[in-house]
PDB file of N, CA and C in Angstrom:
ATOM      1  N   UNK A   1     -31.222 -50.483   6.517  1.00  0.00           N
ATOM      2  CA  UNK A   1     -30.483 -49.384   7.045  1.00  0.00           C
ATOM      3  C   UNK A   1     -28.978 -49.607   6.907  1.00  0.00           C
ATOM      4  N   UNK A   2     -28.454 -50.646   7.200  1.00  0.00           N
ATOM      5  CA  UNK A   2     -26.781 -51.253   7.210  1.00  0.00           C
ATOM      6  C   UNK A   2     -26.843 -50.720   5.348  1.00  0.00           C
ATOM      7  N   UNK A   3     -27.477 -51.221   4.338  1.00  0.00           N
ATOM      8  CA  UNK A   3     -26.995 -51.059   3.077  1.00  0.00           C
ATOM      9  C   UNK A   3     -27.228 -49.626   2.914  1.00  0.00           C
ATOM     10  N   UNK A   4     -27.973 -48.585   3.223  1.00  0.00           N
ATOM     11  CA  UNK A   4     -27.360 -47.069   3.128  1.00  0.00           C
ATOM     12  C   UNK A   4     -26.518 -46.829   3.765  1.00  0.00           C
ATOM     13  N   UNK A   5     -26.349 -47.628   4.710  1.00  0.00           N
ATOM     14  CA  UNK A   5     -25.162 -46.692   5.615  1.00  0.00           C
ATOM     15  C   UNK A   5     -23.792 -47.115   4.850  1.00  0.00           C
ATOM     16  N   UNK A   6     -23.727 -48.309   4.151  1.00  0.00           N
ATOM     17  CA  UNK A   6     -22.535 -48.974   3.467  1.00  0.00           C
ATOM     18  C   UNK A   6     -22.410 -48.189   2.475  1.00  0.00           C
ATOM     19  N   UNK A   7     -23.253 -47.465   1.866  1.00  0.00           N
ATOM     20  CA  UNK A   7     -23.737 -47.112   0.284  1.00  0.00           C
ATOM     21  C   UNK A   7     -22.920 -45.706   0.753  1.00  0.00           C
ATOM     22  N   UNK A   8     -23.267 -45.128   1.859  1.00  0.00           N
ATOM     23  CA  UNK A   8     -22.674 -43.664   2.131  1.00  0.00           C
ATOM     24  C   UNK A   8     -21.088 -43.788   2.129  1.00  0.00           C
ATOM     25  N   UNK A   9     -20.764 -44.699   2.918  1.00  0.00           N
ATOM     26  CA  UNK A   9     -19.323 -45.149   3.005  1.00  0.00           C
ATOM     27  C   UNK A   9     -18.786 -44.575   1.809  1.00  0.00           C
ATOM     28  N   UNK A  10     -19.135 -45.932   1.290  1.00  0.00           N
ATOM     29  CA  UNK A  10     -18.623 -45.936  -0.475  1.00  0.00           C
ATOM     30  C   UNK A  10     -18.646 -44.948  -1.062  1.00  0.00           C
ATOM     31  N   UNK A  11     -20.189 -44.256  -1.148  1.00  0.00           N
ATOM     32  CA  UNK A  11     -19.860 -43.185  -1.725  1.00  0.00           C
ATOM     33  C   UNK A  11     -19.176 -41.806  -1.067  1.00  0.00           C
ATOM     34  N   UNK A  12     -18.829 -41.715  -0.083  1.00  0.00           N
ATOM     35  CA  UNK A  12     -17.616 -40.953   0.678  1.00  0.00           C
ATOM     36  C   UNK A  12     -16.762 -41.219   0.432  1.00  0.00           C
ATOM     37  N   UNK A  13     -16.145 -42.323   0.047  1.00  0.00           N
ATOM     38  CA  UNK A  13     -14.984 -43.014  -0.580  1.00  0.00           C
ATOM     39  C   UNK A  13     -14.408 -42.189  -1.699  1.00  0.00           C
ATOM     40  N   UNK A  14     -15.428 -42.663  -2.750  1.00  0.00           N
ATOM     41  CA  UNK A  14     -15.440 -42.040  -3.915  1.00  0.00           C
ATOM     42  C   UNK A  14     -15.347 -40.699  -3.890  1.00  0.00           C
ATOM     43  N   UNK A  15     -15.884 -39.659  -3.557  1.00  0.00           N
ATOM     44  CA  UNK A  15     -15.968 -38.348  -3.758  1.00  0.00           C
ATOM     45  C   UNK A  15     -14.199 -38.252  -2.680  1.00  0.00           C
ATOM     46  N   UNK A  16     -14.000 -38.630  -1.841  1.00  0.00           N
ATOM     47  CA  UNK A  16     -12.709 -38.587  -1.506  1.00  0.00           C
ATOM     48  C   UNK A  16     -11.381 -38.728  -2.305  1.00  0.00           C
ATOM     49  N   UNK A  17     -12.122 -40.163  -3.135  1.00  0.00           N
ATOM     50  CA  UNK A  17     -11.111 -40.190  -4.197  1.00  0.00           C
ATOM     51  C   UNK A  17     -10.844 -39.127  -4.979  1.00  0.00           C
ATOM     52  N   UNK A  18     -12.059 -38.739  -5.955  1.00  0.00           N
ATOM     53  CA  UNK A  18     -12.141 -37.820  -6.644  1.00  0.00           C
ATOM     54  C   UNK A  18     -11.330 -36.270  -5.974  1.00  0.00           C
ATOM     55  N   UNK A  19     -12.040 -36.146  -5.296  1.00  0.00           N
ATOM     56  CA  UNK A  19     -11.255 -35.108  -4.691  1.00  0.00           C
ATOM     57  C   UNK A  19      -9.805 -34.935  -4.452  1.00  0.00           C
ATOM     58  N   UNK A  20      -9.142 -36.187  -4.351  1.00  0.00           N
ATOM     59  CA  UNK A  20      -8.022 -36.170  -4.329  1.00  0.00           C
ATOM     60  C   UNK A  20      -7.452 -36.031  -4.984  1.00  0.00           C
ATOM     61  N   UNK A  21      -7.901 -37.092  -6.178  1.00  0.00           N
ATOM     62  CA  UNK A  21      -7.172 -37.121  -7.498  1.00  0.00           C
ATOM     63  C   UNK A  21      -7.508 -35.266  -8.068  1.00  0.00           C
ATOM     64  N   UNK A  22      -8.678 -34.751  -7.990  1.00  0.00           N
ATOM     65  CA  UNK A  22      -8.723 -32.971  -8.047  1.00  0.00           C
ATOM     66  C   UNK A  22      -7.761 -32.340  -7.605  1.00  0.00           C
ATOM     67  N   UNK A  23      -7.028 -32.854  -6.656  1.00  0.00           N
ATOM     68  CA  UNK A  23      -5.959 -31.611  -5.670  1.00  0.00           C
ATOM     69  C   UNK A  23      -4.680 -31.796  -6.435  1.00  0.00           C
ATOM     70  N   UNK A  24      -4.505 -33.660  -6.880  1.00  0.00           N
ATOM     71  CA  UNK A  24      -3.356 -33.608  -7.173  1.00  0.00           C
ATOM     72  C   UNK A  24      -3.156 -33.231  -8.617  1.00  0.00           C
ATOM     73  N   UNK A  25      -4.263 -33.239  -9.211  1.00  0.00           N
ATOM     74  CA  UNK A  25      -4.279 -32.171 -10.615  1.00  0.00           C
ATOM     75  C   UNK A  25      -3.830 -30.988 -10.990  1.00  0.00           C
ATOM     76  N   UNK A  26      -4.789 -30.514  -9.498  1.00  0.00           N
ATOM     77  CA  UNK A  26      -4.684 -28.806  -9.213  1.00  0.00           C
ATOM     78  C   UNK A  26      -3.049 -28.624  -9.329  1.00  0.00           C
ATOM     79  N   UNK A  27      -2.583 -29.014  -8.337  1.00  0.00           N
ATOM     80  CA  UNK A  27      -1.304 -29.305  -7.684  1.00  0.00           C
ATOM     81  C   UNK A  27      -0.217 -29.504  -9.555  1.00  0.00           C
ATOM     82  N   UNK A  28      -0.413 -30.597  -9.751  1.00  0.00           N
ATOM     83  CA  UNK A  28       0.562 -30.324 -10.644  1.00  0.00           C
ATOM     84  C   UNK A  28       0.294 -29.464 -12.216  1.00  0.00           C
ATOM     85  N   UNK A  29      -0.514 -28.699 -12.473  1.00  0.00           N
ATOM     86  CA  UNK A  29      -1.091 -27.600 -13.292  1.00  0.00           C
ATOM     87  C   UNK A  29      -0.512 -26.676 -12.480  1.00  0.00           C
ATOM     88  N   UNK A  30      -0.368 -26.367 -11.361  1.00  0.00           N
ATOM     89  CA  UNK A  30      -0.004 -24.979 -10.856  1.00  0.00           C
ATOM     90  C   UNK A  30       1.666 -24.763 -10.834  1.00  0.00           C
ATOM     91  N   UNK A  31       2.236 -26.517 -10.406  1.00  0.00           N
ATOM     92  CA  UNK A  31       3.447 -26.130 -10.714  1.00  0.00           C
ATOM     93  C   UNK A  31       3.890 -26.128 -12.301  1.00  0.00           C
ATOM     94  N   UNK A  32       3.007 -26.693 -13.147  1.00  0.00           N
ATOM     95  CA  UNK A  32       3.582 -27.133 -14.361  1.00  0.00           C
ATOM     96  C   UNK A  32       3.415 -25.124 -15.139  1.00  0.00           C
ATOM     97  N   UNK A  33       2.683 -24.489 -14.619  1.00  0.00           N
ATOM     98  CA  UNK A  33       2.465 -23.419 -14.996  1.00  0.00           C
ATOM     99  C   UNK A  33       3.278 -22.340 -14.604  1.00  0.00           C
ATOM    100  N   UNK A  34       4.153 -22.688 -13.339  1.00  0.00           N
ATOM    101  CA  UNK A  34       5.042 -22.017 -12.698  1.00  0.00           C
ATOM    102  C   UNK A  34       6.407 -22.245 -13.563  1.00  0.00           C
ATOM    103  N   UNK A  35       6.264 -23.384 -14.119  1.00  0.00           N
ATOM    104  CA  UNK A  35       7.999 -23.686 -14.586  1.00  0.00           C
ATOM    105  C   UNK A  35       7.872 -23.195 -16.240  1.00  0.00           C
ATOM    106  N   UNK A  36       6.447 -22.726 -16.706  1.00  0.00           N
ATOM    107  CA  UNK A  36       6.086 -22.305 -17.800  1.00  0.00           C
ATOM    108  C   UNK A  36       6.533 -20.733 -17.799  1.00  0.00           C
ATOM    109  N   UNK A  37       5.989 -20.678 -17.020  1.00  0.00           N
ATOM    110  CA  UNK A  37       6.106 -19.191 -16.920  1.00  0.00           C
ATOM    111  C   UNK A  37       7.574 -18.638 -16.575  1.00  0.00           C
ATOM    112  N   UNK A  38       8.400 -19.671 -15.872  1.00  0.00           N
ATOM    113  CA  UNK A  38      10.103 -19.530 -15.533  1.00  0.00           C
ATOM    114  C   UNK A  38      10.638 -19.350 -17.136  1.00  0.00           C
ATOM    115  N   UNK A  39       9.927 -20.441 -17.963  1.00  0.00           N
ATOM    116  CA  UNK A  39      10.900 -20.395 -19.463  1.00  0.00           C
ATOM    117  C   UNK A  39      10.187 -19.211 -19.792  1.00  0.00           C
ATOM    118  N   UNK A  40       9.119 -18.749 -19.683  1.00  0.00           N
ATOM    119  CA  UNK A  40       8.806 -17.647 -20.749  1.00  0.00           C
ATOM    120  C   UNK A  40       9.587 -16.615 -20.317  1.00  0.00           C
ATOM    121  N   UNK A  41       9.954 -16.083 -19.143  1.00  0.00           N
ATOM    122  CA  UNK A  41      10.422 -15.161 -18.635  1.00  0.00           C
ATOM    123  C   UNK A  41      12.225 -15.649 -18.888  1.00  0.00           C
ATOM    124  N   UNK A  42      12.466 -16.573 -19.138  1.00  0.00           N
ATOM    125  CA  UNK A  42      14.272 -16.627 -19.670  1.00  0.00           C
ATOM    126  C   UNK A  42      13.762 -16.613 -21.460  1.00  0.00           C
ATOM    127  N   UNK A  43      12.894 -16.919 -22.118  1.00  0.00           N
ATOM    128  CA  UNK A  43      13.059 -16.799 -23.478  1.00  0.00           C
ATOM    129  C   UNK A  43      12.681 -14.924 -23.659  1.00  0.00           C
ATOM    130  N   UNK A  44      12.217 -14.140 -23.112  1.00  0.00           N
ATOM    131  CA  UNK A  44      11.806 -12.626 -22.921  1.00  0.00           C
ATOM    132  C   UNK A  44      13.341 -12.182 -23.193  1.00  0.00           C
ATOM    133  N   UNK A  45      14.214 -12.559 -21.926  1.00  0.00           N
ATOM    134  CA  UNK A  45      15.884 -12.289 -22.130  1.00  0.00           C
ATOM    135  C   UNK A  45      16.460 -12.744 -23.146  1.00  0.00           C
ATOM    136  N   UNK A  46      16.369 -14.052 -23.674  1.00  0.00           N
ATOM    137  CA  UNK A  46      16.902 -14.523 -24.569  1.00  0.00           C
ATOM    138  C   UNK A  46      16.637 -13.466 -25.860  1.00  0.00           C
ATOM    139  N   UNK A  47      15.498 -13.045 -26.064  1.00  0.00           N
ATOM    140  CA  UNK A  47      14.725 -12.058 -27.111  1.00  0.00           C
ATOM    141  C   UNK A  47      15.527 -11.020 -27.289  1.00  0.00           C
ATOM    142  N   UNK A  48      15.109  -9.796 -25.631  1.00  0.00           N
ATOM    143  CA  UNK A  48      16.228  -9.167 -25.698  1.00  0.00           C
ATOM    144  C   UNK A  48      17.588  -9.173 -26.064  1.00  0.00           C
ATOM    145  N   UNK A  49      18.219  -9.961 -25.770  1.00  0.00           N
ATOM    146  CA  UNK A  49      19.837 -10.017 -25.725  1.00  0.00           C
ATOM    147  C   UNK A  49      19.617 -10.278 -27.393  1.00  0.00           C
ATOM    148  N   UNK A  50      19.507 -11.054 -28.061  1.00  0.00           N
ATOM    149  CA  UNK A  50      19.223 -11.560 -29.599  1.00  0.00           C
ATOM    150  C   UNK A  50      18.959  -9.803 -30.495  1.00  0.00           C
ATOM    151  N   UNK A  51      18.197  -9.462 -29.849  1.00  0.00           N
ATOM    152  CA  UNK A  51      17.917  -8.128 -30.832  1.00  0.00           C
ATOM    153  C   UNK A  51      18.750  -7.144 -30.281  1.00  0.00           C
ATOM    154  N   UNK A  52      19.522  -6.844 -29.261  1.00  0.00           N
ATOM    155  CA  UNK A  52      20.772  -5.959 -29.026  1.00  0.00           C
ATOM    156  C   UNK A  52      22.036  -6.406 -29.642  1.00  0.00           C
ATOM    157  N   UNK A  53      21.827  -7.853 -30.312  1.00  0.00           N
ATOM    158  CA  UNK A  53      22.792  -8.886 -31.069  1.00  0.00           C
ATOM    159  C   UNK A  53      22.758  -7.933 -32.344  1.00  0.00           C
ATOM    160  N   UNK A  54      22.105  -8.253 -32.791  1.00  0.00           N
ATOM    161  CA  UNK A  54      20.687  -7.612 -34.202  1.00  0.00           C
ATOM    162  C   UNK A  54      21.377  -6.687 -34.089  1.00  0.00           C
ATOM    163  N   UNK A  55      21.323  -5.796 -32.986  1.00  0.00           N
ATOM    164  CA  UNK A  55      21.312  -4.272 -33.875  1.00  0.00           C
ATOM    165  C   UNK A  55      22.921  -4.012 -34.040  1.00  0.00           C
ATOM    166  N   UNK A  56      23.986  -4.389 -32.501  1.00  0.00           N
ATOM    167  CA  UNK A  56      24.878  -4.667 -33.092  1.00  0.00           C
ATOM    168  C   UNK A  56      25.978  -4.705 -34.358  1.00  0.00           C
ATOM    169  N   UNK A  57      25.198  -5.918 -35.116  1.00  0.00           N
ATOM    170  CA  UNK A  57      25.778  -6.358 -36.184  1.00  0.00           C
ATOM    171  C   UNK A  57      25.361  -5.581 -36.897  1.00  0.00           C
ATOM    172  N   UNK A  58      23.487  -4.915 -37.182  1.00  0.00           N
ATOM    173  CA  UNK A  58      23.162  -3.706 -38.306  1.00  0.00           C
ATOM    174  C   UNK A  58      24.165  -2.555 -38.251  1.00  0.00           C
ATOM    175  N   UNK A  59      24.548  -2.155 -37.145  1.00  0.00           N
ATOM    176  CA  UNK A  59      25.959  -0.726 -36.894  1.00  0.00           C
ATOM    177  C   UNK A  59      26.541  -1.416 -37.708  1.00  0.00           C
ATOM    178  N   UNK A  60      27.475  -2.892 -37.120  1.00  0.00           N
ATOM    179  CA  UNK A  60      28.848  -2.822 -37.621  1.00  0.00           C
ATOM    180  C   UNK A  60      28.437  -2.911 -39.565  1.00  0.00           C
ATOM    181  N   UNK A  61      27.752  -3.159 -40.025  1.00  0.00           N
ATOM    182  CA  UNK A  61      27.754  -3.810 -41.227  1.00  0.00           C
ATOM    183  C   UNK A  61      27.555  -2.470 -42.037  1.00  0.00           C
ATOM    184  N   UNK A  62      26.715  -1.705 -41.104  1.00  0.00           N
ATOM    185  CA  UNK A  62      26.230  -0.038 -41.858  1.00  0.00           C
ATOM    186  C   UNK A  62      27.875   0.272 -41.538  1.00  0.00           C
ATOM    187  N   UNK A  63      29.020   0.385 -41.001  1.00  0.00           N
ATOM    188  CA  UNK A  63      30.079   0.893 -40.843  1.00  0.00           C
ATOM    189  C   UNK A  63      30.897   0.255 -42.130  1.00  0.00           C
ATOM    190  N   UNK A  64      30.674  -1.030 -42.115  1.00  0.00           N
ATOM    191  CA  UNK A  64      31.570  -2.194 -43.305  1.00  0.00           C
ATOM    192  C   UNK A  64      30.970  -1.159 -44.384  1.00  0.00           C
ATOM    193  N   UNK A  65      30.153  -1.179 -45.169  1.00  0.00           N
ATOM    194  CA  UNK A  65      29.484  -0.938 -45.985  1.00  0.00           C
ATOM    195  C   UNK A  65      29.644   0.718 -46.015  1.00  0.00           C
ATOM    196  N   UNK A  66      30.345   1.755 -44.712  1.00  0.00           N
ATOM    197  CA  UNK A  66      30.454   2.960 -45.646  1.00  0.00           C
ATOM    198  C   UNK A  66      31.825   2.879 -45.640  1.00  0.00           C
ATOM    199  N   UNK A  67      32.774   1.746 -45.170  1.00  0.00           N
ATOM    200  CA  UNK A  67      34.379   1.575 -45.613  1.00  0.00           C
ATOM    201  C   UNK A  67      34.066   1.229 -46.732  1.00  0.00           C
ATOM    202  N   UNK A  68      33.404   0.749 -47.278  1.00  0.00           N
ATOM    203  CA  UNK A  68      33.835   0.049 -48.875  1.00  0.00           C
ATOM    204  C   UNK A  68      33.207   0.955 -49.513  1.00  0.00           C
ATOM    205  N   UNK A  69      32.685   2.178 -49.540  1.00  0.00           N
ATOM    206  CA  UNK A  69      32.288   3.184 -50.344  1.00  0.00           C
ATOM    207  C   UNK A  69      33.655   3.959 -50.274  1.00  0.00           C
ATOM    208  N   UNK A  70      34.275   4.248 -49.252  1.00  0.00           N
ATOM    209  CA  UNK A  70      35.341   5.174 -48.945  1.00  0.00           C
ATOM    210  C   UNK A  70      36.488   4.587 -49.876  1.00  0.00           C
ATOM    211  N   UNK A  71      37.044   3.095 -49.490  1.00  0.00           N
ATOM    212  CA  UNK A  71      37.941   2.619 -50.076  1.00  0.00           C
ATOM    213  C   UNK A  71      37.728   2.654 -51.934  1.00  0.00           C
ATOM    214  N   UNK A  72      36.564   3.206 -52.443  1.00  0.00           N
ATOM    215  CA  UNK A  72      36.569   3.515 -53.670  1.00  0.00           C
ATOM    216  C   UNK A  72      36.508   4.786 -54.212  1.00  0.00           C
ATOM    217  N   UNK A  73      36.805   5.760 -53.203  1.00  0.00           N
ATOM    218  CA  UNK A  73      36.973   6.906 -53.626  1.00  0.00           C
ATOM    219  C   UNK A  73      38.059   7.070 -54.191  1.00  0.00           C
ATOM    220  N   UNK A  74      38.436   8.761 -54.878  1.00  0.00           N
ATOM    221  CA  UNK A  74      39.782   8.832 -55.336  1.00  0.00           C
ATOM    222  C   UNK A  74      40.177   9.304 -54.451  1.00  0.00           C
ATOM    223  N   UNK A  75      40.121  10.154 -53.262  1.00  0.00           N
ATOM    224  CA  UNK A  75      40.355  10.455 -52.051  1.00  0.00           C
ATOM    225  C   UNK A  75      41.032   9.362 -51.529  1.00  0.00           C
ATOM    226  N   UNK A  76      40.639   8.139 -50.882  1.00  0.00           N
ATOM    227  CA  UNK A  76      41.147   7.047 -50.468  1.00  0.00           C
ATOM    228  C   UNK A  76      42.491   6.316 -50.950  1.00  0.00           C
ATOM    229  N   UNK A  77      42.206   6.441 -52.333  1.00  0.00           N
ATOM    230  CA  UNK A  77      43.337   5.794 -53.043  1.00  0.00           C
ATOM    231  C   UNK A  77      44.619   6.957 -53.118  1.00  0.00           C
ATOM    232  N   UNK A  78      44.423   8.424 -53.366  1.00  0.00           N
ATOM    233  CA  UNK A  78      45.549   9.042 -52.780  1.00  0.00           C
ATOM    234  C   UNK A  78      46.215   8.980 -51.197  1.00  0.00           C
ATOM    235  N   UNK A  79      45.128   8.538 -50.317  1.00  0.00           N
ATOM    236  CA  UNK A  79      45.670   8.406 -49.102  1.00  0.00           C
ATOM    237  C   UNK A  79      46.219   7.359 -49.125  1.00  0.00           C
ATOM    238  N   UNK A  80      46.092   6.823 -49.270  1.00  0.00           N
ATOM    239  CA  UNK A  80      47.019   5.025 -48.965  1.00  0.00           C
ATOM    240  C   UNK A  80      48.263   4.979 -50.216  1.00  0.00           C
ATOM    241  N   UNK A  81      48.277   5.700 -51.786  1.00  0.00           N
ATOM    242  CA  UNK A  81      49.399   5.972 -52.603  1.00  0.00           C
ATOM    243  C   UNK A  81      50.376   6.541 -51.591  1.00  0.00           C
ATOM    244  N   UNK A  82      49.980   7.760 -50.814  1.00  0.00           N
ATOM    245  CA  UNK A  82      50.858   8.577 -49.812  1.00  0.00           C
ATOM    246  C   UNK A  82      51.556   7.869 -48.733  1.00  0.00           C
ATOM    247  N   UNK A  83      50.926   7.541 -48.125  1.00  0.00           N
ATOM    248  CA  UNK A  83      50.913   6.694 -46.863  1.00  0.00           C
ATOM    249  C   UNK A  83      51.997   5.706 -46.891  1.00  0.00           C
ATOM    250  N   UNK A  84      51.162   4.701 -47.643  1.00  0.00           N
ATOM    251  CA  UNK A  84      51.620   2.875 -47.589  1.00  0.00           C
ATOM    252  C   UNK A  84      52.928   3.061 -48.825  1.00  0.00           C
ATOM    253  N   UNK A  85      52.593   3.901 -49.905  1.00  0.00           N
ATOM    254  CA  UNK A  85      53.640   3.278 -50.825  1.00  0.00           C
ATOM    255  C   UNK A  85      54.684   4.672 -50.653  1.00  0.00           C
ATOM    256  N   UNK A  86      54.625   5.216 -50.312  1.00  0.00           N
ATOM    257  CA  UNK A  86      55.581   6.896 -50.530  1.00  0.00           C
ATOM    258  C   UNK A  86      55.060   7.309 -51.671  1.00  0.00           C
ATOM    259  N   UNK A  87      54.149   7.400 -52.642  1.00  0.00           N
ATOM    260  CA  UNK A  87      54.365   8.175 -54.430  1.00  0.00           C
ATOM    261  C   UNK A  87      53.259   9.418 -53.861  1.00  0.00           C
ATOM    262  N   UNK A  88      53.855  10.366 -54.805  1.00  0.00           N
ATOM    263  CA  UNK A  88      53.449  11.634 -54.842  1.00  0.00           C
ATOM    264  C   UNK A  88      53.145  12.134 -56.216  1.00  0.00           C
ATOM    265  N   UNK A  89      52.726  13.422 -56.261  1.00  0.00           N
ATOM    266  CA  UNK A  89      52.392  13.901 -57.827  1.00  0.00           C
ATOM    267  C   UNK A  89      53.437  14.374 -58.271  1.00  0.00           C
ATOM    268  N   UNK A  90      53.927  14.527 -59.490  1.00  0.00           N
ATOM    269  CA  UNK A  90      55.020  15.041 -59.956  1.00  0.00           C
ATOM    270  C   UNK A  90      55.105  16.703 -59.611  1.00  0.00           C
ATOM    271  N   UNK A  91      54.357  17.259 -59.748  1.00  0.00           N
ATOM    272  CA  UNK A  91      54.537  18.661 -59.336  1.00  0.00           C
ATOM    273  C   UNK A  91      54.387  18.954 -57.337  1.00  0.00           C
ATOM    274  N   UNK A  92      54.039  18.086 -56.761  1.00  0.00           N
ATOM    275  CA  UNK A  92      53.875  18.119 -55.389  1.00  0.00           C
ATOM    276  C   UNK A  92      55.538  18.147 -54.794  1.00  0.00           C
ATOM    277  N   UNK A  93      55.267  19.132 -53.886  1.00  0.00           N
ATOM    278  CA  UNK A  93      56.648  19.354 -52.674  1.00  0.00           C
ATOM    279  C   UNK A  93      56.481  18.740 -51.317  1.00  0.00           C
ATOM    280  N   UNK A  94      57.649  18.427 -50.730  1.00  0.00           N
ATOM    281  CA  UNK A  94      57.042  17.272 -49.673  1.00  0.00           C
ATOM    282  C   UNK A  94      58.582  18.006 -48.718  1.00  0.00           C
ATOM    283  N   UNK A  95      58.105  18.880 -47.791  1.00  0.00           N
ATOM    284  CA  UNK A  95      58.546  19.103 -46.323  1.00  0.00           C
ATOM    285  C   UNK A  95      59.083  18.293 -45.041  1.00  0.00           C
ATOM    286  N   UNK A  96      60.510  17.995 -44.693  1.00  0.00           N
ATOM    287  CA  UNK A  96      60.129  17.239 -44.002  1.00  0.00           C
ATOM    288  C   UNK A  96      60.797  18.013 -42.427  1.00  0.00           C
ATOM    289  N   UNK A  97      61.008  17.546 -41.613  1.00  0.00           N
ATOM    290  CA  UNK A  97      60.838  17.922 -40.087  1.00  0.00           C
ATOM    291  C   UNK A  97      62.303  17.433 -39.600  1.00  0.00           C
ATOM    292  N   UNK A  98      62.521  17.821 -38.939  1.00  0.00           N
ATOM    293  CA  UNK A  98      63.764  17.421 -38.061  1.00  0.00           C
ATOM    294  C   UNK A  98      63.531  16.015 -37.506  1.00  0.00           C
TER     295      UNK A  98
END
């Protein structure tokens, strides 16, 4: 009778152990899943902000890209002859203001 009753011990022991070592598993899976889920939810923003980056730069570059169509017009190049250098057409009259 003493060696079952020792045998129960022990094995109460054990399943105690086990159990423990279970909680502290549980335990750190739940936080390790919590601090998982913290980065996924800052890389979501990171995403966002990156593709409002994105589009951003697609405007400015669609804007670059219809200046350098403009700056090759003949339109363009009379505006800036006018402008930047003073020359005019030989038959053109030029008004000026008080």
């Amino acid at each position: 009778m003493k060696a079952t009753v020792a045998r129960r011990r022990r094995n109460n022991k054990r399943y105690v152990f086990i159990l423990g070592i279970a909680v502290v598993l549980a335990v750190v899976a739940f936080v390790r899943g919590a601090q998982l889920q913290a980065k996924a939810v800052e890389y979501e923003k990171q995403i966002v902000h990156m593709q409002e980056k994105l589009e951003e730069e697609q405007t400015r570059t669609d804007k670059l890209e219809e200046q350098k169509r403009y700056v090759q017009t003949k339109e363009f190049i009379e505006q800036y002859a006018k402008e930047k250098l003073g020359l005019i057409y030989e038959d053109e009259i030029i008004f000026e203001g008080k």
